[in-house]
PDB file of N, CA and C in Angstrom:
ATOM      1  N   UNK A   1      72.025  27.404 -24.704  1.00  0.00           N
ATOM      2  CA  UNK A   1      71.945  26.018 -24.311  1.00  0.00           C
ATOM      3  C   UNK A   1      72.778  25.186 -25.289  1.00  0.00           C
ATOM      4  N   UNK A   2      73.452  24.073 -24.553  1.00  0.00           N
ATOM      5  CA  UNK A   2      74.937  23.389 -25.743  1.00  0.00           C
ATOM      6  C   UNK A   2      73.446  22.214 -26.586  1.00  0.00           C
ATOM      7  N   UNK A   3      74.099  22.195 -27.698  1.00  0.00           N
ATOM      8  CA  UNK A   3      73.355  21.330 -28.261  1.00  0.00           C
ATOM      9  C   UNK A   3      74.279  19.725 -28.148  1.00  0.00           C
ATOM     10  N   UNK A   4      73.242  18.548 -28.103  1.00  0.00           N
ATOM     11  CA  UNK A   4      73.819  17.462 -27.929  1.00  0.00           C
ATOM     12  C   UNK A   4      73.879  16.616 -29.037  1.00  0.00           C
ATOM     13  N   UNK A   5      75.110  15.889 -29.362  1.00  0.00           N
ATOM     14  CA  UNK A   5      75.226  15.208 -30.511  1.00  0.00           C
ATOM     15  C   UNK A   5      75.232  13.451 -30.288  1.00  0.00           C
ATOM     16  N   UNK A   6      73.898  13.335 -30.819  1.00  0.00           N
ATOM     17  CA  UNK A   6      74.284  11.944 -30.641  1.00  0.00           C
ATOM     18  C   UNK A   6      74.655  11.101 -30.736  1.00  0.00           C
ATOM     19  N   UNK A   7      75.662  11.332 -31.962  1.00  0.00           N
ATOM     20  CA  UNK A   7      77.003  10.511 -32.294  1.00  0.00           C
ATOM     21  C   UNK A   7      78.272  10.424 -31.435  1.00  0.00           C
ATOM     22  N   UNK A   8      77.975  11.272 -30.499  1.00  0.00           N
ATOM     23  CA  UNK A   8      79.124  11.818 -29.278  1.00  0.00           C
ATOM     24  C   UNK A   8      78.817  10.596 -28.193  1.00  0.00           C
ATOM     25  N   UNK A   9      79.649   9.666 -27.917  1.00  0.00           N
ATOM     26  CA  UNK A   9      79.690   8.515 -26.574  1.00  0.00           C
ATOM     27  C   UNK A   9      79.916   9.976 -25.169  1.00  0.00           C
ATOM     28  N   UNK A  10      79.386   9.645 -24.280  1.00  0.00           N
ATOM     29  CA  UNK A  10      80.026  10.187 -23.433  1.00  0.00           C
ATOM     30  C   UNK A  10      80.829   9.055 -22.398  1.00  0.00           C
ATOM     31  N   UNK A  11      82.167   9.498 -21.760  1.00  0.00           N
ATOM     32  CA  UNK A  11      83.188   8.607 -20.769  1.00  0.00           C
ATOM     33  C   UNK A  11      82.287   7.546 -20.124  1.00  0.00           C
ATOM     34  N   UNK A  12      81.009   7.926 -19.364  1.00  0.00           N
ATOM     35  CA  UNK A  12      80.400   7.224 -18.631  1.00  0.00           C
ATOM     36  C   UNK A  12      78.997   7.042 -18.555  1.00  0.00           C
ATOM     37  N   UNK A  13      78.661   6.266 -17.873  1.00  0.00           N
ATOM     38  CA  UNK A  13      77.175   5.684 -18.244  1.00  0.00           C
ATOM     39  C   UNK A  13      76.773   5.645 -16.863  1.00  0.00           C
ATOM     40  N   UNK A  14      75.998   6.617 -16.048  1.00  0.00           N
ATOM     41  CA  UNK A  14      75.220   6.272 -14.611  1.00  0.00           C
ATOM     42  C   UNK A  14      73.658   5.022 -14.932  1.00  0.00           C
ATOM     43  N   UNK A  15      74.401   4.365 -14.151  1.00  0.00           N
ATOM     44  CA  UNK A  15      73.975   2.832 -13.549  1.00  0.00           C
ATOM     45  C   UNK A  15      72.931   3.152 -12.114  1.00  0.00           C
ATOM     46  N   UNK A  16      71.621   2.806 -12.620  1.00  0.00           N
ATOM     47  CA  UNK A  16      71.093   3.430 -11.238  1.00  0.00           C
ATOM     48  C   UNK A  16      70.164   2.068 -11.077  1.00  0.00           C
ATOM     49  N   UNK A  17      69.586   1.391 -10.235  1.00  0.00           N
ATOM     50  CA  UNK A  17      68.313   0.673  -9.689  1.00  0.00           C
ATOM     51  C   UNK A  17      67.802   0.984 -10.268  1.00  0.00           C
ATOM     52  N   UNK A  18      66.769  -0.192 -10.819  1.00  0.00           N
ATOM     53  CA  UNK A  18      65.103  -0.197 -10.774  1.00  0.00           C
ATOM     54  C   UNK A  18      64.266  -1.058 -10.409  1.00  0.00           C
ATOM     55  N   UNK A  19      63.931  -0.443  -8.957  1.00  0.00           N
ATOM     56  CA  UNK A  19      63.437  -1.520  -8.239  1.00  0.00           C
ATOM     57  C   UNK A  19      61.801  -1.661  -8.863  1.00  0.00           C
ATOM     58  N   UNK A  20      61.571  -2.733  -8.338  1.00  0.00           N
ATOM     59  CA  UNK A  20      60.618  -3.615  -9.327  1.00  0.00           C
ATOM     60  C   UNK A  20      60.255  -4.784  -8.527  1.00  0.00           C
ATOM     61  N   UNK A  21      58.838  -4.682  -7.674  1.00  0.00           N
ATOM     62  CA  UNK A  21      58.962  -5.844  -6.657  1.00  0.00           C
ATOM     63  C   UNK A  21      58.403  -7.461  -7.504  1.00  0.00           C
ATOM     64  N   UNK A  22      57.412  -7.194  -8.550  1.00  0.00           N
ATOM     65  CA  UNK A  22      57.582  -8.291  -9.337  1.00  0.00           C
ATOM     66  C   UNK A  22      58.429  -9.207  -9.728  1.00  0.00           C
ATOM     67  N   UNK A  23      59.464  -7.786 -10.334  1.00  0.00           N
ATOM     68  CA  UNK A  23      60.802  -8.579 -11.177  1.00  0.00           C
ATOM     69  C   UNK A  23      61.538  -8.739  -9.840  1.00  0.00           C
ATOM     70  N   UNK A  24      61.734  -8.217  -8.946  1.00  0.00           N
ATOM     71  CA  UNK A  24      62.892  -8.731  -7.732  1.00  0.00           C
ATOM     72  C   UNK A  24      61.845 -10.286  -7.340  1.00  0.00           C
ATOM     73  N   UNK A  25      60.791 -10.244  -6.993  1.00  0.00           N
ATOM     74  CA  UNK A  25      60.550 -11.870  -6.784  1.00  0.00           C
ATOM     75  C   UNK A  25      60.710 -12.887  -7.587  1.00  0.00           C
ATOM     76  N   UNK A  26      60.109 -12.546  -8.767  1.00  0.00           N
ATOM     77  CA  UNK A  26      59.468 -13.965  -9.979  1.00  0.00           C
ATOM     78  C   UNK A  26      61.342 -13.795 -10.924  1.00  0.00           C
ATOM     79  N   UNK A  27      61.878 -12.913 -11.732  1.00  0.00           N
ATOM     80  CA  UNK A  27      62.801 -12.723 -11.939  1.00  0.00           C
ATOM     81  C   UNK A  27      64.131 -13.240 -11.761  1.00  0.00           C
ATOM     82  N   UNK A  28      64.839 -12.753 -12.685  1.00  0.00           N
ATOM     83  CA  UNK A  28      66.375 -14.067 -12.541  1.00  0.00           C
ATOM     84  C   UNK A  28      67.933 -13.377 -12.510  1.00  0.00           C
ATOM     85  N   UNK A  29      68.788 -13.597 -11.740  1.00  0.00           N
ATOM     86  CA  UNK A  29      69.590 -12.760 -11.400  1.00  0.00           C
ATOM     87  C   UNK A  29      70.587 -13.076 -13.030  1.00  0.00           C
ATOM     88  N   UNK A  30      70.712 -11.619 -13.521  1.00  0.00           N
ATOM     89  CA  UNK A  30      71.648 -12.269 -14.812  1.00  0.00           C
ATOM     90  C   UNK A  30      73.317 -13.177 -14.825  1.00  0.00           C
ATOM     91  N   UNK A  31      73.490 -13.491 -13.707  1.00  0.00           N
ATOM     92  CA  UNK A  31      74.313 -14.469 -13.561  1.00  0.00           C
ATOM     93  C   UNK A  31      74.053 -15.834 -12.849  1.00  0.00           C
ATOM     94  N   UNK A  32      72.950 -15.573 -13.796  1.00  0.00           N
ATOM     95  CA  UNK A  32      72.000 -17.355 -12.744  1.00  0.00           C
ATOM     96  C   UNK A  32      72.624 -18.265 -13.668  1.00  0.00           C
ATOM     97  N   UNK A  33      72.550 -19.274 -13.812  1.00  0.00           N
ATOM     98  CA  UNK A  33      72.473 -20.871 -14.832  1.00  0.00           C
ATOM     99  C   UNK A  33      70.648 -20.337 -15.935  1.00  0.00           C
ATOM    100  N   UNK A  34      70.263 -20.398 -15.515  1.00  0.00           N
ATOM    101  CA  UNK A  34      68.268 -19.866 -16.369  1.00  0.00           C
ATOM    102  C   UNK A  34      69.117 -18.770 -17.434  1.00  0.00           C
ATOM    103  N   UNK A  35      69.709 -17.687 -16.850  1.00  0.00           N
ATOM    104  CA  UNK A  35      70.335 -16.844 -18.116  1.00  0.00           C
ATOM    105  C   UNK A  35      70.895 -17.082 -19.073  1.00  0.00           C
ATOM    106  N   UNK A  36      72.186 -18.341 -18.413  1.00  0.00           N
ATOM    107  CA  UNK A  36      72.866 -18.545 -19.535  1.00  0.00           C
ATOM    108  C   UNK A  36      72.211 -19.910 -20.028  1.00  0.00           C
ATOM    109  N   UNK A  37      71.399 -20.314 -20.011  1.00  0.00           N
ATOM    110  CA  UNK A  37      70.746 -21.253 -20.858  1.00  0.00           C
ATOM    111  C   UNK A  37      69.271 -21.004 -21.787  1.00  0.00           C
ATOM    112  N   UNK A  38      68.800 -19.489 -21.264  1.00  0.00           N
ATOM    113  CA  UNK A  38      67.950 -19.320 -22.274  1.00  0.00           C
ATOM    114  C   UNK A  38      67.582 -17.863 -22.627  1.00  0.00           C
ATOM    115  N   UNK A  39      68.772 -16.800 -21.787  1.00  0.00           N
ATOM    116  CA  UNK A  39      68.970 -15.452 -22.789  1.00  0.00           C
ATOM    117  C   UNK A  39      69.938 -15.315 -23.323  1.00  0.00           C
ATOM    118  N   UNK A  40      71.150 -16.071 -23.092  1.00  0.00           N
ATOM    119  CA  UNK A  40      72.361 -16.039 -24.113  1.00  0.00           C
ATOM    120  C   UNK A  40      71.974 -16.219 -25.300  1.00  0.00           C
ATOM    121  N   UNK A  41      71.289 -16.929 -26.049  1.00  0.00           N
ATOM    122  CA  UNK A  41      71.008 -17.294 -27.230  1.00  0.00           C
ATOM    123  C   UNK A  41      70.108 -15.766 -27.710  1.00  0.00           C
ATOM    124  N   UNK A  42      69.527 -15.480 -27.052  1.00  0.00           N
ATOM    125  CA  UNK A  42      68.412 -14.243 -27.973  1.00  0.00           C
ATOM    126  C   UNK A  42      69.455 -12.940 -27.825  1.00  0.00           C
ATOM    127  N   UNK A  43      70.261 -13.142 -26.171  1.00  0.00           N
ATOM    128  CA  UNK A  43      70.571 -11.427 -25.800  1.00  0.00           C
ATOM    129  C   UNK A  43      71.901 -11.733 -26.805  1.00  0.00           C
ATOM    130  N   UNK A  44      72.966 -12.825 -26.618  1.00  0.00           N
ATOM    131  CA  UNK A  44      74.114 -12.906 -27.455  1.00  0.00           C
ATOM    132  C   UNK A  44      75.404 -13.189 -26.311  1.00  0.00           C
ATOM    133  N   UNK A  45      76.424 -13.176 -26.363  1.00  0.00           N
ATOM    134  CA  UNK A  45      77.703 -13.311 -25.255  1.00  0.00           C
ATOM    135  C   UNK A  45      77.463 -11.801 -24.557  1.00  0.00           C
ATOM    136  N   UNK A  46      77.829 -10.982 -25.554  1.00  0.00           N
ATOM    137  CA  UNK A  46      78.638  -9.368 -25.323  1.00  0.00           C
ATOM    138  C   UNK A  46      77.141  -8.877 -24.372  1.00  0.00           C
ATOM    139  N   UNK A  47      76.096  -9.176 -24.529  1.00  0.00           N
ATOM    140  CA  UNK A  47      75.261  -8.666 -23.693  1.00  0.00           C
ATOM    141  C   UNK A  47      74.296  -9.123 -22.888  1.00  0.00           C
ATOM    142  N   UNK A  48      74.786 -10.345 -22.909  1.00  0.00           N
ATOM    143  CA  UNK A  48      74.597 -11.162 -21.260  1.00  0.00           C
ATOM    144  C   UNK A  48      76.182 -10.698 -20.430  1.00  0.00           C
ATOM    145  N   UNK A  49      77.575 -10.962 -21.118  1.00  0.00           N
ATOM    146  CA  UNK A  49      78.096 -10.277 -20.620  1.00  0.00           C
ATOM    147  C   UNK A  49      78.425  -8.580 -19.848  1.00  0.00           C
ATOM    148  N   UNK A  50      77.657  -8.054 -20.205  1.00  0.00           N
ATOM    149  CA  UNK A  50      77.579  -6.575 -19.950  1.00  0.00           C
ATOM    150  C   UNK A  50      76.280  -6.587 -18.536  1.00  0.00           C
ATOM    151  N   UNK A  51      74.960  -7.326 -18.733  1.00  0.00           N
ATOM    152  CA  UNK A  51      74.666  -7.620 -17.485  1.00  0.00           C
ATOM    153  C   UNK A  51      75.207  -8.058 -16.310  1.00  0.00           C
ATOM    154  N   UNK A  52      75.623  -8.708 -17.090  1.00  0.00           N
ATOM    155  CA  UNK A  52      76.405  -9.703 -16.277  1.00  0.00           C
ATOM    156  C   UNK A  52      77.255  -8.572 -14.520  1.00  0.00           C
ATOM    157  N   UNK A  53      78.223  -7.821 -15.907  1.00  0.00           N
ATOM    158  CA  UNK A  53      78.871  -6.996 -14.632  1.00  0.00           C
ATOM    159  C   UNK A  53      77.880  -5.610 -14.390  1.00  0.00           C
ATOM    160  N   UNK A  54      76.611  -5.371 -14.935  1.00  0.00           N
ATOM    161  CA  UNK A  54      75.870  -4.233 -14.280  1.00  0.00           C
ATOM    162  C   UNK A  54      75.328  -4.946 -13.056  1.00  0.00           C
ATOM    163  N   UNK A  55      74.914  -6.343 -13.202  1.00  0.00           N
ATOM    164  CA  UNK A  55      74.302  -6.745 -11.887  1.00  0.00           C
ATOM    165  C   UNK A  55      75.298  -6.739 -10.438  1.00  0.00           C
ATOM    166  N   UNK A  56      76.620  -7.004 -10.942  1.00  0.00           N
ATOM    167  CA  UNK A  56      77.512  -6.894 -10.081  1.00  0.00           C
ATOM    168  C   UNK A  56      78.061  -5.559  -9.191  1.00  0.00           C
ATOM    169  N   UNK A  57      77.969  -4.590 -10.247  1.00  0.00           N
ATOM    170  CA  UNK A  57      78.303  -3.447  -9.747  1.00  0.00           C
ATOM    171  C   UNK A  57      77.150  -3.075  -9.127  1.00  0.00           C
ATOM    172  N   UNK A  58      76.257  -2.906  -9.467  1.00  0.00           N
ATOM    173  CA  UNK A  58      74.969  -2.815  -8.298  1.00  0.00           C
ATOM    174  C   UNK A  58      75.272  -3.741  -6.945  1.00  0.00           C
ATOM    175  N   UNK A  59      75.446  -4.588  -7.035  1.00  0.00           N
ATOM    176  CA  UNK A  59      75.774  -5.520  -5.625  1.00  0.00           C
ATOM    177  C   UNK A  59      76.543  -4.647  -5.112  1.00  0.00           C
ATOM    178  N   UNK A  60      77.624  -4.616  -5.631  1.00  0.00           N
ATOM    179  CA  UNK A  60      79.231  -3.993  -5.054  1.00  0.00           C
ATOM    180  C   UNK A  60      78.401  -2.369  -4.601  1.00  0.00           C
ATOM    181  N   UNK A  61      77.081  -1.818  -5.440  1.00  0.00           N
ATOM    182  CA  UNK A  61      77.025  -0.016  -5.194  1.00  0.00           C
ATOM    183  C   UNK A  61      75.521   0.088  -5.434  1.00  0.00           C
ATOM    184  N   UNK A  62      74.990  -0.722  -4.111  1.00  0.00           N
ATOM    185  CA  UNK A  62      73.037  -0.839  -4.571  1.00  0.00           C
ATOM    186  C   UNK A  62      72.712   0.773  -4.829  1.00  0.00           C
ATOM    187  N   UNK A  63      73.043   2.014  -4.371  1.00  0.00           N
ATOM    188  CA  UNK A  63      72.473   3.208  -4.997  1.00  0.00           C
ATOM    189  C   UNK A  63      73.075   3.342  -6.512  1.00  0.00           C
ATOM    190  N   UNK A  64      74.053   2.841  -6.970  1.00  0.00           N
ATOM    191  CA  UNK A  64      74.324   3.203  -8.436  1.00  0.00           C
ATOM    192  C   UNK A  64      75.651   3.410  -8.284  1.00  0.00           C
ATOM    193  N   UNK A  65      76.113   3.507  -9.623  1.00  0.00           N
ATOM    194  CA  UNK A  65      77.748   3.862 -10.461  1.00  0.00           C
ATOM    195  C   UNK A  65      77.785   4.549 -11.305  1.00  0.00           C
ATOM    196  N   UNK A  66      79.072   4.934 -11.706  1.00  0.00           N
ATOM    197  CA  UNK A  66      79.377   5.192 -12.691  1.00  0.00           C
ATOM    198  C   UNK A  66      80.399   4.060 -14.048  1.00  0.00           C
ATOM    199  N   UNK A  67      79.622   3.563 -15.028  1.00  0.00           N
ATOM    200  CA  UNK A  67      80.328   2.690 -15.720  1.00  0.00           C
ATOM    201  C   UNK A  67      80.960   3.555 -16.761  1.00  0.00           C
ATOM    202  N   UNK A  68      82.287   3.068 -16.176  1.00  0.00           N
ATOM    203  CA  UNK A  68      83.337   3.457 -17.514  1.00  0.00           C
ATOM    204  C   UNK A  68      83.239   3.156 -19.133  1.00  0.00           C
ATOM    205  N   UNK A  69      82.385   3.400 -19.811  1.00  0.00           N
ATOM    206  CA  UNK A  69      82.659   2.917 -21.162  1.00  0.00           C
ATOM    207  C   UNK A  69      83.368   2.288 -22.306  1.00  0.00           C
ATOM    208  N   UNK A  70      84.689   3.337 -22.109  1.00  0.00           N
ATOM    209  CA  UNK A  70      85.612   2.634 -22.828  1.00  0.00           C
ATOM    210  C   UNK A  70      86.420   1.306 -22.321  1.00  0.00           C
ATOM    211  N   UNK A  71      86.629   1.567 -20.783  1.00  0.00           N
ATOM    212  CA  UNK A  71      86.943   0.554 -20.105  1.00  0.00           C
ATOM    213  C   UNK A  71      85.819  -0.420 -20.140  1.00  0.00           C
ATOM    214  N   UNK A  72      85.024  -0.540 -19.888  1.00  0.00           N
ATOM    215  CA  UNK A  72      83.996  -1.639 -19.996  1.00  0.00           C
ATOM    216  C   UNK A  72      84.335  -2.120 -21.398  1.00  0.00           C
ATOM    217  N   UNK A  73      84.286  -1.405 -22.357  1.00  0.00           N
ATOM    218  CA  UNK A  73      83.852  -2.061 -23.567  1.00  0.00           C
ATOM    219  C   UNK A  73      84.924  -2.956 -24.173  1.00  0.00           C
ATOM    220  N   UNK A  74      86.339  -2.411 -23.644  1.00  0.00           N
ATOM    221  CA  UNK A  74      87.884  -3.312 -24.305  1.00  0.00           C
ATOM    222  C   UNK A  74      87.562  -4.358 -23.206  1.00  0.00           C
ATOM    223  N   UNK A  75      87.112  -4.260 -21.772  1.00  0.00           N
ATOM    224  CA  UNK A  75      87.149  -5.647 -21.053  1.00  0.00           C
ATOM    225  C   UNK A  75      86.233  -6.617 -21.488  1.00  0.00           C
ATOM    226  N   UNK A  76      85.666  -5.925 -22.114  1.00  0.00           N
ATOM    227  CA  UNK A  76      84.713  -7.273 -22.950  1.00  0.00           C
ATOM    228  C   UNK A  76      85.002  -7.896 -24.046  1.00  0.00           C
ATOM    229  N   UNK A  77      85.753  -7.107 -24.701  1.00  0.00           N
ATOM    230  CA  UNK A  77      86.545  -7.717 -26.024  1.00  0.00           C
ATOM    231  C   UNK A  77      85.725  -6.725 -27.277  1.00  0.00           C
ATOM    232  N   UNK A  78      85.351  -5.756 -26.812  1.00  0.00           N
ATOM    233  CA  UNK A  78      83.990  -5.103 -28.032  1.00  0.00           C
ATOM    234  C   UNK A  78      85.068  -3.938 -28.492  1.00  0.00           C
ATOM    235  N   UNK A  79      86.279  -3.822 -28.022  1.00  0.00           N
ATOM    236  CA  UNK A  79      87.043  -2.764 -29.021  1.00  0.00           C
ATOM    237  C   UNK A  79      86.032  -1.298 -28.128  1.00  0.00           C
ATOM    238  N   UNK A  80      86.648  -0.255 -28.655  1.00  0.00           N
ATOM    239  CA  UNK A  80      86.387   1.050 -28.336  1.00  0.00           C
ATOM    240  C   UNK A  80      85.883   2.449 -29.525  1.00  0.00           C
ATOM    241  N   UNK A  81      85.798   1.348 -30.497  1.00  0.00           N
ATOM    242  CA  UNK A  81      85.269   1.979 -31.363  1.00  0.00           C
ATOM    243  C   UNK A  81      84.008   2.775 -31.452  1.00  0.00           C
ATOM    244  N   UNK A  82      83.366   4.178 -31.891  1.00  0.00           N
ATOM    245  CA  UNK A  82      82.696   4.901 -31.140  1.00  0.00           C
ATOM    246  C   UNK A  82      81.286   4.725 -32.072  1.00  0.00           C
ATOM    247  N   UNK A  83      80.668   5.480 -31.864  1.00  0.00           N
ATOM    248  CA  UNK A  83      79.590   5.230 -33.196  1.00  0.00           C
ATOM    249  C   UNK A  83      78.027   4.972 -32.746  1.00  0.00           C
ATOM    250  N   UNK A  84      76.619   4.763 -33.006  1.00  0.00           N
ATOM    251  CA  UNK A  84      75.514   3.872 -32.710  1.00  0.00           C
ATOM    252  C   UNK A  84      75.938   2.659 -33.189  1.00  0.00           C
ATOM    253  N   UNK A  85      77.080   1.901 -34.382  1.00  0.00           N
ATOM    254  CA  UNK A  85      76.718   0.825 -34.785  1.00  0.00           C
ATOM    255  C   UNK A  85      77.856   0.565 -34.200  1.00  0.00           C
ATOM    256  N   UNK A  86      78.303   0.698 -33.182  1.00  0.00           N
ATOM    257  CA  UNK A  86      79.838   0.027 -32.415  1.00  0.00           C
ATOM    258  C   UNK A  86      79.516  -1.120 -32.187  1.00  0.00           C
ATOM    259  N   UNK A  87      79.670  -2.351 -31.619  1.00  0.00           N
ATOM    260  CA  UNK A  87      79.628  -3.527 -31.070  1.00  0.00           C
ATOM    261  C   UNK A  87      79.345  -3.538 -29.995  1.00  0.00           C
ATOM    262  N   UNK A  88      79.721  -2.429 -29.045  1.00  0.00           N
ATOM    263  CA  UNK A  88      79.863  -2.035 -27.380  1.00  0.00           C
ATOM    264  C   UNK A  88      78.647  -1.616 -27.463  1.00  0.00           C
ATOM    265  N   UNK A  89      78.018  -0.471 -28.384  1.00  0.00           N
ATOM    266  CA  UNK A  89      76.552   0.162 -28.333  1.00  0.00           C
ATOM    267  C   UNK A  89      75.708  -0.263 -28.677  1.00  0.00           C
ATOM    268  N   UNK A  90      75.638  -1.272 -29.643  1.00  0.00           N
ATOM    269  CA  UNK A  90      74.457  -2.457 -29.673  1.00  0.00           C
ATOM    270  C   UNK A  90      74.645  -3.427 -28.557  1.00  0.00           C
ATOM    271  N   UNK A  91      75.528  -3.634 -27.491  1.00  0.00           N
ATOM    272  CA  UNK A  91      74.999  -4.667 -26.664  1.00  0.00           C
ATOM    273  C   UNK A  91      74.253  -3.903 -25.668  1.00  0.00           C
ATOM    274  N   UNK A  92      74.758  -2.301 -25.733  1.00  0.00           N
ATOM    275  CA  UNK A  92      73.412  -1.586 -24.869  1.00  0.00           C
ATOM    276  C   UNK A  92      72.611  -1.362 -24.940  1.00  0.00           C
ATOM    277  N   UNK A  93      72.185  -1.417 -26.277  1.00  0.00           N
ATOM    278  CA  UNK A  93      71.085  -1.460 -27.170  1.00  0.00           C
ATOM    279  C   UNK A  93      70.100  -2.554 -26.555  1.00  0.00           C
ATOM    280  N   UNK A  94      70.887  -4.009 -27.088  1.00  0.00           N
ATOM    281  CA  UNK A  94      70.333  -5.280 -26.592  1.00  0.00           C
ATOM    282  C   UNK A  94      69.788  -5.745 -25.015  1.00  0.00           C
ATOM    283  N   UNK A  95      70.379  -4.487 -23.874  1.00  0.00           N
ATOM    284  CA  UNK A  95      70.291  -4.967 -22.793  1.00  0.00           C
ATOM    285  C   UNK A  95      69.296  -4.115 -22.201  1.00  0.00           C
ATOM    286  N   UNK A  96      69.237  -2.919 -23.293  1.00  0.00           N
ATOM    287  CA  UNK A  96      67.854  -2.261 -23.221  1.00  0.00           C
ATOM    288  C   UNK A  96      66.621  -3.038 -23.445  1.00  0.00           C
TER     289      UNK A  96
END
């Protein structure tokens, strides 16, 4: 069995639903006006931005995706630098 390193990024990140009939009623779409006026400040730019386009790609692929990583992470401006303390991996951190 391969052993896994968790310093190792892998290319992509599967993006799947979680449906949630609470959070789909009472809940706020992360590209509302409510987001960016009162989780930008706690979540930060880079990871309201990163919702931002998971909520989208779900629209665009309600069963799920595949998010490109490195590509995601230079379109955000977070560099591609690899690591747990990358900039790109703490906003996944944060959106966890």
């Amino acid at each position: 069995m391969p052993t896994v390193d968790p310093l190792v990024v892998p290319p992509t990140l599967t993006i799947t639903p979680w449906p949630d009939p609470v959070i789909d009623t009472l809940g706020h779409d992360p590209r509302s006006p409510y987001v960016e006026q009162f989780w930008l400040a706690i979540l930060g730019p880079s990871t309201t931005w990163l919702l931002r386009r998971l909520a989208a790609g779900l629209e665009a692929s309600p069963a799920g995706f595949e998010l490109a990583l490195e590509d995601t992470a230079r379109s955000l401006g977070l560099g591609t630098r690899g690591g747990r303390n990358a900039p790109f991996m703490r906003s996944i951190a944060r959106a966890c």
